[in-house]
PDB file of N, CA and C in Angstrom:
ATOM      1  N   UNK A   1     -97.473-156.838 -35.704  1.00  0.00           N
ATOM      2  CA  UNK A   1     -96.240-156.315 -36.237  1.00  0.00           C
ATOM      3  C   UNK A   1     -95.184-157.408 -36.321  1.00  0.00           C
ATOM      4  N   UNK A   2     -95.014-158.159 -35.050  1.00  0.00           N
ATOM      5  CA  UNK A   2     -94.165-159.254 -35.282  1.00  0.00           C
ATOM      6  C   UNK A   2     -95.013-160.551 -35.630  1.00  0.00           C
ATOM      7  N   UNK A   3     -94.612-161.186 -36.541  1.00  0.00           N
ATOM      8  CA  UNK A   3     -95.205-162.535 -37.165  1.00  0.00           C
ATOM      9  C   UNK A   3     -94.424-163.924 -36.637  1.00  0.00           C
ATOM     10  N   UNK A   4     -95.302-164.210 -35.659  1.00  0.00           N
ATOM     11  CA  UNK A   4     -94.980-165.884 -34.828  1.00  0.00           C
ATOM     12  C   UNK A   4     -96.211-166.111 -34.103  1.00  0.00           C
ATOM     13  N   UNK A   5     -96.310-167.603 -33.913  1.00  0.00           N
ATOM     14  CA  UNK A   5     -97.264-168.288 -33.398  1.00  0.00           C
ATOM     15  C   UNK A   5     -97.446-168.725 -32.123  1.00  0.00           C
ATOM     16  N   UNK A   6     -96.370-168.044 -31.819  1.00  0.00           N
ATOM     17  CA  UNK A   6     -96.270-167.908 -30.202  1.00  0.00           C
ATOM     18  C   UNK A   6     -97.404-167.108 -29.411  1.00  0.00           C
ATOM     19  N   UNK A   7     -97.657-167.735 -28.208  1.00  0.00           N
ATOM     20  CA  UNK A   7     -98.753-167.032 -27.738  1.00  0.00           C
ATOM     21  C   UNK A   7     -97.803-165.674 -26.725  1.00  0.00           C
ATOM     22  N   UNK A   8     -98.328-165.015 -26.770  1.00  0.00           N
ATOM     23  CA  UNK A   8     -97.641-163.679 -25.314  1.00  0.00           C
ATOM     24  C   UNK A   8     -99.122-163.551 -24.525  1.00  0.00           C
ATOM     25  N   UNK A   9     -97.883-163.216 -23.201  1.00  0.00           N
ATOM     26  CA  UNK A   9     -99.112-162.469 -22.243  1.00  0.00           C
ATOM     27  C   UNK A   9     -98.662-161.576 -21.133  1.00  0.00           C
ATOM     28  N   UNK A  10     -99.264-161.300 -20.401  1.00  0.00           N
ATOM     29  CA  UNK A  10     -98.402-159.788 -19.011  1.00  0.00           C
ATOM     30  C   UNK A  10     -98.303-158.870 -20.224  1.00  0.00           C
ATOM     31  N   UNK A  11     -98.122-158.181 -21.270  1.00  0.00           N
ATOM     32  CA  UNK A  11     -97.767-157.564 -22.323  1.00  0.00           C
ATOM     33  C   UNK A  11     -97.911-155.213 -21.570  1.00  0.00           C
ATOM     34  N   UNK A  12     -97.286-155.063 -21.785  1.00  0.00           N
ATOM     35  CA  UNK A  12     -97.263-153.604 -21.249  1.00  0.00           C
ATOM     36  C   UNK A  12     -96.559-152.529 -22.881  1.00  0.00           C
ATOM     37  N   UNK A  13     -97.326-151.369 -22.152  1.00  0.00           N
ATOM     38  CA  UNK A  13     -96.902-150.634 -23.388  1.00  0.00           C
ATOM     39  C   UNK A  13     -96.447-149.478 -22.916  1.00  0.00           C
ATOM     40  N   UNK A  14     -95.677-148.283 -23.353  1.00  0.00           N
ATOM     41  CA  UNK A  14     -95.634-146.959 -23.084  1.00  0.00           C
ATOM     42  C   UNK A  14     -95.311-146.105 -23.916  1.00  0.00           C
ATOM     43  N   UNK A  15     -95.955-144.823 -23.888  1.00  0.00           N
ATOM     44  CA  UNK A  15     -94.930-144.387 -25.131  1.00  0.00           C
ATOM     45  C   UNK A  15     -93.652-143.285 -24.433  1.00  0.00           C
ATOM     46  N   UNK A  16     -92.484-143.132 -24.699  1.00  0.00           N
ATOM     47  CA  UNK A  16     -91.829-142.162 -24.161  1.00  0.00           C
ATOM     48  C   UNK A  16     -91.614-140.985 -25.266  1.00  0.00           C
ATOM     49  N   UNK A  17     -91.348-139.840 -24.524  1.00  0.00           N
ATOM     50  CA  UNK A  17     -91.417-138.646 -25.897  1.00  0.00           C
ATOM     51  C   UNK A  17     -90.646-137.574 -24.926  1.00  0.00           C
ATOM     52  N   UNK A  18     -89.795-136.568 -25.582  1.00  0.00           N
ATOM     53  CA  UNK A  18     -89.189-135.671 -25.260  1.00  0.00           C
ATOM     54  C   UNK A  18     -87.962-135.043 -25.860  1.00  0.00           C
ATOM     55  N   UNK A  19     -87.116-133.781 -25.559  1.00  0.00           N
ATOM     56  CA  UNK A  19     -86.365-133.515 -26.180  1.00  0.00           C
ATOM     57  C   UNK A  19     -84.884-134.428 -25.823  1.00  0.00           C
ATOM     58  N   UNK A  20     -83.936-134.228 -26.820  1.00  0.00           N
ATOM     59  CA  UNK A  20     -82.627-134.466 -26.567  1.00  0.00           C
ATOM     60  C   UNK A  20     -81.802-134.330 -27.732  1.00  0.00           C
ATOM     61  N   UNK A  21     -81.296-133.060 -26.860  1.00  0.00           N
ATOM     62  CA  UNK A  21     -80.090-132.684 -27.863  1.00  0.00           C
ATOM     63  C   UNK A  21     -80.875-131.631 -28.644  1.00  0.00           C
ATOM     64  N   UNK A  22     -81.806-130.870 -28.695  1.00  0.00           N
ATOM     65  CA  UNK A  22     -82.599-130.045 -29.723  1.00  0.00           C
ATOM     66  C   UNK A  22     -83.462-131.014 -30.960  1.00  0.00           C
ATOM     67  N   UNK A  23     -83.240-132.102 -30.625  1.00  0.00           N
ATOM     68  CA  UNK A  23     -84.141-133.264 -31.547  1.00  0.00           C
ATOM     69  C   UNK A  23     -85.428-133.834 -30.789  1.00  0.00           C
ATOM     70  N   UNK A  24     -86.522-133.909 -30.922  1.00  0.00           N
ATOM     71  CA  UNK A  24     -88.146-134.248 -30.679  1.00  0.00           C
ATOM     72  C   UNK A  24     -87.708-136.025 -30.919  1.00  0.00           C
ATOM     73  N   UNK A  25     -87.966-136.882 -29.845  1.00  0.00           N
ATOM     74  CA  UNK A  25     -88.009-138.120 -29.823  1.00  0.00           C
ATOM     75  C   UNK A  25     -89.022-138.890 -29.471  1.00  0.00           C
ATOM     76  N   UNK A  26     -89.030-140.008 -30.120  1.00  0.00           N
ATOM     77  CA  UNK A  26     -90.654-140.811 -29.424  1.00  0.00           C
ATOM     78  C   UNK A  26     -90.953-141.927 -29.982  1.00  0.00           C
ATOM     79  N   UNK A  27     -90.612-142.964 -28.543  1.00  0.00           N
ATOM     80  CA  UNK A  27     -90.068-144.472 -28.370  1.00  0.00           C
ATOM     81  C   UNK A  27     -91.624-145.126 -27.821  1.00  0.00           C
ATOM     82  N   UNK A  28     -91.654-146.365 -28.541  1.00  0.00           N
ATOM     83  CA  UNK A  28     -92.321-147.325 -28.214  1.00  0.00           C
ATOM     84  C   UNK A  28     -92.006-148.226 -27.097  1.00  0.00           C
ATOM     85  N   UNK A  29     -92.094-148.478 -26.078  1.00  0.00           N
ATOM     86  CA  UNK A  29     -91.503-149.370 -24.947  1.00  0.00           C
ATOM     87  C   UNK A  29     -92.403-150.713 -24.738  1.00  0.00           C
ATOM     88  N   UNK A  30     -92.377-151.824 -25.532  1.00  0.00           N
ATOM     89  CA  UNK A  30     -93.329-153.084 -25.450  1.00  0.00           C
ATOM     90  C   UNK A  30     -92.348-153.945 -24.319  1.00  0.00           C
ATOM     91  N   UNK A  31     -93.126-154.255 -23.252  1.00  0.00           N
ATOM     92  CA  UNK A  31     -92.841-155.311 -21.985  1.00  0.00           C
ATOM     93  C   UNK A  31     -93.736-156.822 -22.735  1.00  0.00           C
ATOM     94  N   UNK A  32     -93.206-157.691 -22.619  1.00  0.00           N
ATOM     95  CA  UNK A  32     -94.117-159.207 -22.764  1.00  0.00           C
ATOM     96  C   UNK A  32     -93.650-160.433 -22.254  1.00  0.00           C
ATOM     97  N   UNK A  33     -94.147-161.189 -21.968  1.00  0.00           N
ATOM     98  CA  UNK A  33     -93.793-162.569 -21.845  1.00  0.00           C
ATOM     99  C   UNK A  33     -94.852-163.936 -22.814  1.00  0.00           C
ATOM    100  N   UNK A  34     -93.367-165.095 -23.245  1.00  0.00           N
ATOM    101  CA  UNK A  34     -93.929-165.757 -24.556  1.00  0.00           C
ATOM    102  C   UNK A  34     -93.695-166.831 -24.057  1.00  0.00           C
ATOM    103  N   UNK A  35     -94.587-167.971 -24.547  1.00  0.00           N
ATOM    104  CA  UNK A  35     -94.570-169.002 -24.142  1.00  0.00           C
ATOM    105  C   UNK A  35     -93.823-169.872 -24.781  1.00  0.00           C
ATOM    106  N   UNK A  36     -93.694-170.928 -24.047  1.00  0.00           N
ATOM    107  CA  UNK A  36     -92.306-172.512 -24.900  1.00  0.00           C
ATOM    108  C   UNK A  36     -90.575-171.329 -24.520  1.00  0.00           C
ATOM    109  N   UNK A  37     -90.483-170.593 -24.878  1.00  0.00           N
ATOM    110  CA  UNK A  37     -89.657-169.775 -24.743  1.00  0.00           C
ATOM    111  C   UNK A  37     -89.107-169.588 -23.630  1.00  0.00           C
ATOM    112  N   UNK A  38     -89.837-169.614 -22.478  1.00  0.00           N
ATOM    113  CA  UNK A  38     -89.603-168.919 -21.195  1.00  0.00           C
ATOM    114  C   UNK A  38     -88.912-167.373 -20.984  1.00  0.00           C
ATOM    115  N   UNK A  39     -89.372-166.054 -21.938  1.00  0.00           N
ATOM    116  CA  UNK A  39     -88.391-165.230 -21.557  1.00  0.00           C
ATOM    117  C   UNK A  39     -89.808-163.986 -21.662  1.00  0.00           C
ATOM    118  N   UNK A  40     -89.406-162.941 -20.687  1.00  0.00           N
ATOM    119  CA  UNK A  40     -89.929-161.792 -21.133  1.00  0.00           C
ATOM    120  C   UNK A  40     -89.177-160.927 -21.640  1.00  0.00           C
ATOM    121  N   UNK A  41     -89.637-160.112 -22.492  1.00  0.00           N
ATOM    122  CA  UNK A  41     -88.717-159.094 -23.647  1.00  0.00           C
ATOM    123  C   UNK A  41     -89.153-157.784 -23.878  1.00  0.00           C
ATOM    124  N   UNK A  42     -88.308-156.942 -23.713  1.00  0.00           N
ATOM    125  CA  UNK A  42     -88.141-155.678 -23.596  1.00  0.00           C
ATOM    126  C   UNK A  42     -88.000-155.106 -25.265  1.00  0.00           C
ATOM    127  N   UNK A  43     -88.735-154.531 -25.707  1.00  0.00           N
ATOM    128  CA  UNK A  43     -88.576-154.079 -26.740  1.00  0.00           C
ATOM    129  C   UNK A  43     -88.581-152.058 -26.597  1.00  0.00           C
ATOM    130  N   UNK A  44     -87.911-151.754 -27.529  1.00  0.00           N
ATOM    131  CA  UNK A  44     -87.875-150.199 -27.505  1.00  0.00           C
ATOM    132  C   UNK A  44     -87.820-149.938 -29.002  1.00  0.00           C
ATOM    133  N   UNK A  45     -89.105-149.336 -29.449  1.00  0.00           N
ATOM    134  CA  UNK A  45     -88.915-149.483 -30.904  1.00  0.00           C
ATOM    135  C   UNK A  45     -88.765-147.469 -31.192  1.00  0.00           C
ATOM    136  N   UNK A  46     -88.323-147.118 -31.991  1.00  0.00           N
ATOM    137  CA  UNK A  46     -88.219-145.411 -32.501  1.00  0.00           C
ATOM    138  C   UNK A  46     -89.296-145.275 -33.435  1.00  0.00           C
ATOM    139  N   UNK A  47     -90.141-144.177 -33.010  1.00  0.00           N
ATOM    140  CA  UNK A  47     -91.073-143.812 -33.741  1.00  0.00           C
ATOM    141  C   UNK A  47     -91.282-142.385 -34.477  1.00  0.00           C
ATOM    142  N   UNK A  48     -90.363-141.998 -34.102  1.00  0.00           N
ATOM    143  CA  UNK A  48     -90.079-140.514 -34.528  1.00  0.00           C
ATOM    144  C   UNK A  48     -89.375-140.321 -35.996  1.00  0.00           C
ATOM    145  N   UNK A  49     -88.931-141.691 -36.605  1.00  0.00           N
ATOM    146  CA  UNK A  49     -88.335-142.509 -37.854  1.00  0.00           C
ATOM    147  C   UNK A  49     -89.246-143.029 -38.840  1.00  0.00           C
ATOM    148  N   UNK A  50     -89.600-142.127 -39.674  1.00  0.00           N
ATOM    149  CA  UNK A  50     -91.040-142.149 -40.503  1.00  0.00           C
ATOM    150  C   UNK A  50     -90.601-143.291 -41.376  1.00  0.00           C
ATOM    151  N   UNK A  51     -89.092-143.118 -41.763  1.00  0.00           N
ATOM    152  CA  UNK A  51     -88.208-143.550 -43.090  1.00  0.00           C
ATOM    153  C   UNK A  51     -87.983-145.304 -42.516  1.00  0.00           C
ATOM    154  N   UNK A  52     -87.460-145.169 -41.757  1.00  0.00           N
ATOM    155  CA  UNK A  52     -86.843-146.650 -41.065  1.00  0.00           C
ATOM    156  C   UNK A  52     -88.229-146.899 -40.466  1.00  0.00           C
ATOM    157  N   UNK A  53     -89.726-147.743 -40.650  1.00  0.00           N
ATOM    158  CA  UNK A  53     -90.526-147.892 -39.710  1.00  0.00           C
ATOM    159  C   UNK A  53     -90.165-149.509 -38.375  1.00  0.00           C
ATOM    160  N   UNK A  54     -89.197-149.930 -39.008  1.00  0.00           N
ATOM    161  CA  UNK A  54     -88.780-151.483 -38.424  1.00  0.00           C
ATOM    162  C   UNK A  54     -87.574-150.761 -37.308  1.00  0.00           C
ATOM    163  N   UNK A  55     -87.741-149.340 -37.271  1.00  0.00           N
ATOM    164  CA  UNK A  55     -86.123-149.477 -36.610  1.00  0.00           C
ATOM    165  C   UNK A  55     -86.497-149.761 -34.842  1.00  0.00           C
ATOM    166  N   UNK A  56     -85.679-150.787 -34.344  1.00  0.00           N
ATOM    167  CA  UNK A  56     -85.453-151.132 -33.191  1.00  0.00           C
ATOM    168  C   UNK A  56     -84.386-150.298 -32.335  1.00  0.00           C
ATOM    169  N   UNK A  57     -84.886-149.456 -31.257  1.00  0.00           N
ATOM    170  CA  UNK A  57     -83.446-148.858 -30.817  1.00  0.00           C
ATOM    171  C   UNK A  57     -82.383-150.265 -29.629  1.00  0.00           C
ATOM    172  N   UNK A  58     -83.515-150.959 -28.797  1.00  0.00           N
ATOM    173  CA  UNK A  58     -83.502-151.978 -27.630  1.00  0.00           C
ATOM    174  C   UNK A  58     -83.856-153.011 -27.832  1.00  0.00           C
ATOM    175  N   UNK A  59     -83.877-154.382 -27.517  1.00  0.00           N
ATOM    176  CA  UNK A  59     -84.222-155.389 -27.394  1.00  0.00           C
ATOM    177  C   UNK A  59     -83.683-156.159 -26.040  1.00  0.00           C
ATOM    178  N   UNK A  60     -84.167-156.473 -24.613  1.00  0.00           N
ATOM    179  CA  UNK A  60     -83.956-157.373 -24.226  1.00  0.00           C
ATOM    180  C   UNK A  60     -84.867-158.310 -23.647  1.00  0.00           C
ATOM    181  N   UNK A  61     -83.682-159.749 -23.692  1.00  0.00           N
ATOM    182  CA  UNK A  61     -84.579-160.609 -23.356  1.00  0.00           C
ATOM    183  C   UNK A  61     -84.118-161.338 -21.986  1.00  0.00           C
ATOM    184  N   UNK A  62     -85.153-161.961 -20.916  1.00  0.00           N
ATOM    185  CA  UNK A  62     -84.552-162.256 -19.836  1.00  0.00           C
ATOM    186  C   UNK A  62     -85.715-163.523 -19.424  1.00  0.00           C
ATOM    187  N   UNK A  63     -85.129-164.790 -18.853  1.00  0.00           N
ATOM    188  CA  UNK A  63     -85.771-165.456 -18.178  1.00  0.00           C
ATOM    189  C   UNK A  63     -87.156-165.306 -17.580  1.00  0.00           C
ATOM    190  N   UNK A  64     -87.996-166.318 -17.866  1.00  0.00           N
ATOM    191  CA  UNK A  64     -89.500-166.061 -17.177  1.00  0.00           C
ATOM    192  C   UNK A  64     -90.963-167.214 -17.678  1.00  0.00           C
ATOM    193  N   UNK A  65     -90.560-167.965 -16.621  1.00  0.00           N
ATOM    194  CA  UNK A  65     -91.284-168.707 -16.793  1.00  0.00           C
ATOM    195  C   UNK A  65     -93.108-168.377 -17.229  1.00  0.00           C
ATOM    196  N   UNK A  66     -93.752-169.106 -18.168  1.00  0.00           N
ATOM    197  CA  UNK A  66     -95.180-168.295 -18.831  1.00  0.00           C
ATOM    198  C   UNK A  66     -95.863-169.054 -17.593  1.00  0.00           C
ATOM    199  N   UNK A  67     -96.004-169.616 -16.393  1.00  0.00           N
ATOM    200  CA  UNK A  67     -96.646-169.800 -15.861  1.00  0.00           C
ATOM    201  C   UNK A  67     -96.633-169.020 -14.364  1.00  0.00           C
ATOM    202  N   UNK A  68     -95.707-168.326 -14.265  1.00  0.00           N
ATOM    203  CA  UNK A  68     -95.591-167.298 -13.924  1.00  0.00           C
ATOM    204  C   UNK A  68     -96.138-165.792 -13.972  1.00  0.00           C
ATOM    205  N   UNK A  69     -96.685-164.830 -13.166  1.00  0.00           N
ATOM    206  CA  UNK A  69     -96.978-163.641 -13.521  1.00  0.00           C
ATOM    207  C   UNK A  69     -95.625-162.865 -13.978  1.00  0.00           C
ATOM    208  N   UNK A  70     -96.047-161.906 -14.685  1.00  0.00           N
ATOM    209  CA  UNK A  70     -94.908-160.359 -14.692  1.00  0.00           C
ATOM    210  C   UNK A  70     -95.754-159.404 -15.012  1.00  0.00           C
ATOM    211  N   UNK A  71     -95.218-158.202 -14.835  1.00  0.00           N
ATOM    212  CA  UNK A  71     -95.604-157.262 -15.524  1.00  0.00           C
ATOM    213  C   UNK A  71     -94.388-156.481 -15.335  1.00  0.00           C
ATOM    214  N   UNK A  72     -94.697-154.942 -16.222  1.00  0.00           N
ATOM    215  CA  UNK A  72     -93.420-154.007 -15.781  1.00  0.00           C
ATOM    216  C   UNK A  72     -94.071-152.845 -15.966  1.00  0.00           C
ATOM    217  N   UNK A  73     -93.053-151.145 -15.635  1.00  0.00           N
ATOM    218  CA  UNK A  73     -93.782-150.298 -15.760  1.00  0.00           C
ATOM    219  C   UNK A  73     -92.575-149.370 -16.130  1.00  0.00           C
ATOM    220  N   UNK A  74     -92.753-148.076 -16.466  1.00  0.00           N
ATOM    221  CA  UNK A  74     -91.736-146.808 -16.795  1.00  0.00           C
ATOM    222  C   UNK A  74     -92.053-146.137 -16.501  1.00  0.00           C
ATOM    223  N   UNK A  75     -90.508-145.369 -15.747  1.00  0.00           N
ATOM    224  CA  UNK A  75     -90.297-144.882 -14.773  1.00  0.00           C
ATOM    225  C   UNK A  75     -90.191-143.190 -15.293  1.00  0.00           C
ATOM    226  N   UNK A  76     -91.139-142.066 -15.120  1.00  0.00           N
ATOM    227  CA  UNK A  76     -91.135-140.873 -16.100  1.00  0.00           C
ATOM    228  C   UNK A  76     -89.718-140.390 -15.966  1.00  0.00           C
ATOM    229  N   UNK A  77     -88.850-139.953 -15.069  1.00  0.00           N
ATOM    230  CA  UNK A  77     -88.475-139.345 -14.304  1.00  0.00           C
ATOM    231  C   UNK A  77     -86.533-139.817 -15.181  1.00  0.00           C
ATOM    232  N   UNK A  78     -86.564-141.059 -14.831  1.00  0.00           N
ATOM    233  CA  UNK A  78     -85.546-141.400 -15.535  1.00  0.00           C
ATOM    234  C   UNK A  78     -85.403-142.670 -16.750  1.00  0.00           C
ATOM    235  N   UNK A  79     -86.269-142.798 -16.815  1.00  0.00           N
ATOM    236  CA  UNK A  79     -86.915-143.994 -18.342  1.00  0.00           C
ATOM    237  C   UNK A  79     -86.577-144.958 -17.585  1.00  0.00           C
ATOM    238  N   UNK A  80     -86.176-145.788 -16.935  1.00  0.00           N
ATOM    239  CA  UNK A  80     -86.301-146.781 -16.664  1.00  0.00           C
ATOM    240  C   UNK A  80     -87.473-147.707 -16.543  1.00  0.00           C
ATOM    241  N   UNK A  81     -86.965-148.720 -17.228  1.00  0.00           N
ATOM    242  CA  UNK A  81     -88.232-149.808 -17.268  1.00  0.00           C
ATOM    243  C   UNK A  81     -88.005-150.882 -16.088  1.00  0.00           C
ATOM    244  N   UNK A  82     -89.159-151.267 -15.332  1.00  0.00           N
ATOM    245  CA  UNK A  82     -88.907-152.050 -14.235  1.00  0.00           C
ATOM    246  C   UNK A  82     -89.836-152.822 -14.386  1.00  0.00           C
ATOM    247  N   UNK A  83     -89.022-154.755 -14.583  1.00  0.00           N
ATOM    248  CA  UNK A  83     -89.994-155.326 -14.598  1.00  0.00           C
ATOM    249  C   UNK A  83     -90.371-156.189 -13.276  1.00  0.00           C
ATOM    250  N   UNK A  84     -91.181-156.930 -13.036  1.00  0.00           N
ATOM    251  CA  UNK A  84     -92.112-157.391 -11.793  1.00  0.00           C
ATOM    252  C   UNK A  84     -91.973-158.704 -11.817  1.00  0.00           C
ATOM    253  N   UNK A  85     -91.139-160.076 -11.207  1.00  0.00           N
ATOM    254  CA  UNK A  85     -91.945-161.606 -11.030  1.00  0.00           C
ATOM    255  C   UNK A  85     -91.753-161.613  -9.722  1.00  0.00           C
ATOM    256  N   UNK A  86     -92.146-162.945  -9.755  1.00  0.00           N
ATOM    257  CA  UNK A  86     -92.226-163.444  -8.095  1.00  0.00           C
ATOM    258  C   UNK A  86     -90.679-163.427  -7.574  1.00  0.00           C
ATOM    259  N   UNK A  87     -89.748-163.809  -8.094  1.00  0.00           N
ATOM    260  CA  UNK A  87     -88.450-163.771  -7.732  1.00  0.00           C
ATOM    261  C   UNK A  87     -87.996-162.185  -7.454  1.00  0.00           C
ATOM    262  N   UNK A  88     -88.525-161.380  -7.689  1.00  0.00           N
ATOM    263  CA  UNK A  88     -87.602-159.951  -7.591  1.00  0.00           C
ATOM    264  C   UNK A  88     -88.173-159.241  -8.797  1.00  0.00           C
ATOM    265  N   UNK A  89     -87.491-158.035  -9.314  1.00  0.00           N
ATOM    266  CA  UNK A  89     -87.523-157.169  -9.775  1.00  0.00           C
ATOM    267  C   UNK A  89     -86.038-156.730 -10.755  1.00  0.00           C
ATOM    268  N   UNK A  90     -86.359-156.446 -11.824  1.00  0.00           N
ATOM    269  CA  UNK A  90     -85.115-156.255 -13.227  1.00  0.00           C
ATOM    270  C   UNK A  90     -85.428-154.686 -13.679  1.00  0.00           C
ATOM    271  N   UNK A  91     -84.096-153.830 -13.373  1.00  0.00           N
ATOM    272  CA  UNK A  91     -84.348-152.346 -14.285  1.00  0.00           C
ATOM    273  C   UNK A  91     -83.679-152.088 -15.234  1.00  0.00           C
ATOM    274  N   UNK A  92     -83.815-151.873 -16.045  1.00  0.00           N
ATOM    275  CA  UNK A  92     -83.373-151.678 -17.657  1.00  0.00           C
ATOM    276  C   UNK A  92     -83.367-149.950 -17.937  1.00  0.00           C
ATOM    277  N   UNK A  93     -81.967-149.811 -17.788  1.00  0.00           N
ATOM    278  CA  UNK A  93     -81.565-148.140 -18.035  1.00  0.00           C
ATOM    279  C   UNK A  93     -82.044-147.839 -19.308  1.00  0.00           C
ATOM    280  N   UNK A  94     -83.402-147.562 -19.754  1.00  0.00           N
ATOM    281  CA  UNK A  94     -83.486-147.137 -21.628  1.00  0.00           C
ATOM    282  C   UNK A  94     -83.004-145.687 -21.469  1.00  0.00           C
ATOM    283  N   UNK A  95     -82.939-144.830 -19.957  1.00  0.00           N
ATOM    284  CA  UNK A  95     -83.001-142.967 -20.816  1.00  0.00           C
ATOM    285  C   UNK A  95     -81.214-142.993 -20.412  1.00  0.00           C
ATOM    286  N   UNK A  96     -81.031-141.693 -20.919  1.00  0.00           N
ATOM    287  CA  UNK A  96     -80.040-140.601 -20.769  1.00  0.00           C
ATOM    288  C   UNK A  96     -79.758-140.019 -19.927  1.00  0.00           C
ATOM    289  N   UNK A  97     -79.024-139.106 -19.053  1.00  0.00           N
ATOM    290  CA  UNK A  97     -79.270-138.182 -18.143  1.00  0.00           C
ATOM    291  C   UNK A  97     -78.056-137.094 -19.072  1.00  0.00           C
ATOM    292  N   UNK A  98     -78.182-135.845 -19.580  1.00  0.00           N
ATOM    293  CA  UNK A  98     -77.076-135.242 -20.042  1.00  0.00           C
ATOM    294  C   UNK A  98     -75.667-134.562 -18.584  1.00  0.00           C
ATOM    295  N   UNK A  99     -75.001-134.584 -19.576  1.00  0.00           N
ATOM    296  CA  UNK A  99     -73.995-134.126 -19.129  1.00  0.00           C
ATOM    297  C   UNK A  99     -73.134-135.252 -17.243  1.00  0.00           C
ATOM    298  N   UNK A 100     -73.870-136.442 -17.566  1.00  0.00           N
ATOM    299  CA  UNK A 100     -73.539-136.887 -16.414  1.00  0.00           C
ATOM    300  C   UNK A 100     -74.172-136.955 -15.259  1.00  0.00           C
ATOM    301  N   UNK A 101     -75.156-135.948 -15.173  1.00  0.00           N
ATOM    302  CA  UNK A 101     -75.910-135.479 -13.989  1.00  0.00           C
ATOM    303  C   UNK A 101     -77.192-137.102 -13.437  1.00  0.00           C
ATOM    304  N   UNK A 102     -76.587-136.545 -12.390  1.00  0.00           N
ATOM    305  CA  UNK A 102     -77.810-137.425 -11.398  1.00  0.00           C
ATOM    306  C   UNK A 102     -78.881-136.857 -10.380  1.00  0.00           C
TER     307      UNK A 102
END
């Protein structure tokens, strides 16, 4: 889907799906890390968007050396994506909670 000659690796996928707001949603969540680059990247793509197929809702990108492990995972409960290196651990708020609630 994306076109570069970059190598990736650790690469994670998920799909998230559910209501909000009376609307049916359903997100692509790609975790990776790329080399020469040093970063792993959080992608959140919308799939529920037949019309827009390129639409990106998220993108981040954060430090990470490719000789390094990572991985990451999502969290059902409150979407959070949590990723994994040797230094610690990074959470990335992707969901909602309505009305404020915790």
């Amino acid at each position: 889907m994306w076109k570069h000659n970059l190598d990736i690796d650790n690469a994670s996928m998920f799909i998230s799906k559910g209501n909000n707001e009376n609307k049916r949603y359903r997100e692509l969540i790609i975790g990776y890390k790329t080399i020469f680059i040093n970063t792993y990247t959080v992608v959140c793509k919308d799939l529920s968007d037949i019309e827009n197929e390129a639409a990106v809702l998220y993108k981040h990108e954060a430090f990470q050396l490719w000789e390094s492990n990572a991985s990451g995972l999502l969290t059902s409960f409150n979407k959070d994506y949590i990723s994994f290196t040797k230094d610690g651990m990074n959470v990335l708020a992707l969901g909602e909670l309505p009305n404020g609630k915790r």
